[in-house]
C-alpha atoms as a PDB file:
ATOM      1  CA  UNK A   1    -159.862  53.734   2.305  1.00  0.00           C
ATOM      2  CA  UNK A   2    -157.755  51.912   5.061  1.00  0.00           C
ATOM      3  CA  UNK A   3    -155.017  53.437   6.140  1.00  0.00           C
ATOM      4  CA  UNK A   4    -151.511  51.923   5.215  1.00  0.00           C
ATOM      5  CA  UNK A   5    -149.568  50.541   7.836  1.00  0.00           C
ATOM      6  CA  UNK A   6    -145.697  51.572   7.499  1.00  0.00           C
ATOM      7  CA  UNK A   7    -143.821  48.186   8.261  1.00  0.00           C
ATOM      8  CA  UNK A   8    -140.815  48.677  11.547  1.00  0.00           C
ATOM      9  CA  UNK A   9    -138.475  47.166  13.576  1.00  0.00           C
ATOM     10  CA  UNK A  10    -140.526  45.881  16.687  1.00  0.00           C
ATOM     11  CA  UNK A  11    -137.331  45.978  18.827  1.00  0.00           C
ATOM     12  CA  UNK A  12    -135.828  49.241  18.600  1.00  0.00           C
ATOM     13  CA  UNK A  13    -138.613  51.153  16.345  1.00  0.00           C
ATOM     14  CA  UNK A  14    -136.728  51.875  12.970  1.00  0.00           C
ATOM     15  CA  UNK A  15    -139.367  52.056   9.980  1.00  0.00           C
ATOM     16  CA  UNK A  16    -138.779  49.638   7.082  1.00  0.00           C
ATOM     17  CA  UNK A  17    -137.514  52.924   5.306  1.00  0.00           C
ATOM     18  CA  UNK A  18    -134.510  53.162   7.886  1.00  0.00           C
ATOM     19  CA  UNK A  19    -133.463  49.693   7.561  1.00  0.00           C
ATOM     20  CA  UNK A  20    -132.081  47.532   5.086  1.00  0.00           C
ATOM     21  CA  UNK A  21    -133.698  44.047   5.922  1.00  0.00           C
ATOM     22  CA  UNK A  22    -136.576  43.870   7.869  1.00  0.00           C
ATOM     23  CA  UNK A  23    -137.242  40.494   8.652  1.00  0.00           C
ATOM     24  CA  UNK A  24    -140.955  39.123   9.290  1.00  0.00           C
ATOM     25  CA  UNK A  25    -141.807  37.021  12.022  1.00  0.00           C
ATOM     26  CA  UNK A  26    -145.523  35.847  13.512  1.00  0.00           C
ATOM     27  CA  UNK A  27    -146.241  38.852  15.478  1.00  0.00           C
ATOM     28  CA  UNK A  28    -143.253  41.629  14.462  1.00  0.00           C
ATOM     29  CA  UNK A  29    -140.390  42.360  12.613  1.00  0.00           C
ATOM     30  CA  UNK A  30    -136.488  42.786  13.354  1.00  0.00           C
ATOM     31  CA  UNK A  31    -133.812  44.465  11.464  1.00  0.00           C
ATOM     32  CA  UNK A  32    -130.696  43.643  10.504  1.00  0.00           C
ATOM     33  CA  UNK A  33    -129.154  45.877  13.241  1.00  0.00           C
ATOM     34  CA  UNK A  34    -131.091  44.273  16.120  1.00  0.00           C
ATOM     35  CA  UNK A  35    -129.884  40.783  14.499  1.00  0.00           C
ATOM     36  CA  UNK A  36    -126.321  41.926  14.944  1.00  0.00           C
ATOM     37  CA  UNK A  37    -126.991  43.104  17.868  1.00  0.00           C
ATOM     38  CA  UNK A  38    -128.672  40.054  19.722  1.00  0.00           C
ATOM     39  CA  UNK A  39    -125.931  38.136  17.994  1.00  0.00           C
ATOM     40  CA  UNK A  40    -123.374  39.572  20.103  1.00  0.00           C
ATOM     41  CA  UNK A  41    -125.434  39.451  23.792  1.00  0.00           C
ATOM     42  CA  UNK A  42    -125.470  35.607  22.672  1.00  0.00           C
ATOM     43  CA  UNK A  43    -121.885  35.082  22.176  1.00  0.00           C
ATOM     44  CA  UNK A  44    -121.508  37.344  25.594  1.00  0.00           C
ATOM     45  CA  UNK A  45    -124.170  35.260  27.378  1.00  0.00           C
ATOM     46  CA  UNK A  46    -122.969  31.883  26.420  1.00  0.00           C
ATOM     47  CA  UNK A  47    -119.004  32.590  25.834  1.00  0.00           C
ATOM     48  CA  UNK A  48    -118.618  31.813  22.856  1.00  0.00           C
ATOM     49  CA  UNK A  49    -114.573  31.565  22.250  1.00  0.00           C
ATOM     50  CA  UNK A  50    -113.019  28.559  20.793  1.00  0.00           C
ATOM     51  CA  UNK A  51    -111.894  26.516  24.013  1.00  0.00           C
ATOM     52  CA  UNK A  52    -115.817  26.665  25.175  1.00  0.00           C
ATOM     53  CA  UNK A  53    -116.520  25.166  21.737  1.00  0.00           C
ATOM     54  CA  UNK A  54    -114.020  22.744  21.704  1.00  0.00           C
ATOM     55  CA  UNK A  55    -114.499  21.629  25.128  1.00  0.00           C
ATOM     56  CA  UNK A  56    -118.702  21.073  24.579  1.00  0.00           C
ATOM     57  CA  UNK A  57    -118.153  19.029  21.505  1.00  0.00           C
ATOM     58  CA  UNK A  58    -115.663  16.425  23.167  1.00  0.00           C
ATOM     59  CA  UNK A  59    -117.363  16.094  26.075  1.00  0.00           C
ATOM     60  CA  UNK A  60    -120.974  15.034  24.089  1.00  0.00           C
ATOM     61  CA  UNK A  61    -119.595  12.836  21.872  1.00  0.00           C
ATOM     62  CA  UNK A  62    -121.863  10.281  19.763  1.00  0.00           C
ATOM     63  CA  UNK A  63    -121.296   6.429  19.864  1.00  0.00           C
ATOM     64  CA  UNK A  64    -122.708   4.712  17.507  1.00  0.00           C
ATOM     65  CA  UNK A  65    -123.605   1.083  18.212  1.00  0.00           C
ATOM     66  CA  UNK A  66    -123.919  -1.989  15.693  1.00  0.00           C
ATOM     67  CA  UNK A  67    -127.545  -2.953  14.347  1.00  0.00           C
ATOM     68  CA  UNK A  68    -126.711  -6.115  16.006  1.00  0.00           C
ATOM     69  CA  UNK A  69    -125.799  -4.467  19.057  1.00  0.00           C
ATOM     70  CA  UNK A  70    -128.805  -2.562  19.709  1.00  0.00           C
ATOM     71  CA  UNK A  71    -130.689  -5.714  18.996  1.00  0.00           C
ATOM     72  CA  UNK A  72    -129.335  -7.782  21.059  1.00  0.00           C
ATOM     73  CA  UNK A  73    -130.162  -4.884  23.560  1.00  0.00           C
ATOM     74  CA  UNK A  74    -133.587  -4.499  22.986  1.00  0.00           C
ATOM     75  CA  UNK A  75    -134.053  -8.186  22.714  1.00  0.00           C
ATOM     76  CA  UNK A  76    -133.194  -8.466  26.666  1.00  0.00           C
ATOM     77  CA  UNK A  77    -136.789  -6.093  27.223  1.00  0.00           C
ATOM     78  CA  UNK A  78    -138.632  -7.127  24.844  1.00  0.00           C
ATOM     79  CA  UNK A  79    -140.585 -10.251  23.452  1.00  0.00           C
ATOM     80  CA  UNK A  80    -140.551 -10.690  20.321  1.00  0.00           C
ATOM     81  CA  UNK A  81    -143.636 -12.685  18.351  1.00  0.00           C
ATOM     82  CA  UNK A  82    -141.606 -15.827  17.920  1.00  0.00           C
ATOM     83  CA  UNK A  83    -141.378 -15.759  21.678  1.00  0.00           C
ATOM     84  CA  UNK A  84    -145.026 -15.043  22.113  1.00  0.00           C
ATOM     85  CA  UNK A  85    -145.700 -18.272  20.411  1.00  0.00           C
ATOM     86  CA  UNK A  86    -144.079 -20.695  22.240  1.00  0.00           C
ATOM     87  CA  UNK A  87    -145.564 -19.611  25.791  1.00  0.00           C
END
C-alpha cells in the first residue's frame, strides 16, 4: 500500500494537524499564519497607511470620454469602408 502523505505548510513546515486552514496552491500549501504573516511584510514593503492610499488613487484617476468622442478620435487613423469606396 502507498504510503499517505501528511498535507503541511510549505513555508514554515506546520503539518495540516497544526494549522487551522491550509490552503492549496499548484505546487504547496500555506497556512493561515504564513497568510498573516506575508500580509504584514506587504503593508511594510509597500506602506500601506491611508495618505499613500489616498494619494495613488487621485493621482490615477479615470476619464471617461464620450462614444462620440472616441470616434471622432479613431476616425482621424483610421479609414473606414465608406471611405474605402470612394478612392
Amino acid at each position: 500500500m502507498a504510503k499517505q502523505q501528511t498535507l503541511h505548510c510549505s513555508f514554515c513546515g506546520r503539518s495540516r494537524d497544526e494549522v487551522k486552514i491550509l490552503i492549496a496552491g499548484q505546487d504547496g500549501h500555506i497556512c493561515e499564519n504564513c497568510v498573516e504573516h506575508a500580509e504584514e511584510i506587504i503593508e511594510q514593503e509597500l506602506g500601506s497607511s491611508t495618505d499613500t492610499k489616498l494619494s495613488h488613487s487621485s493621482t490615477h484617476k479615470l476619464i471617461v470620454k464620450k462614444p462620440i468622442e472616441i470616434k471622432n478620435f479613431l476616425d482621424e487613423y483610421v479609414i473606414d469602408r465608406t471611405m474605402q469606396r470612394r478612392y
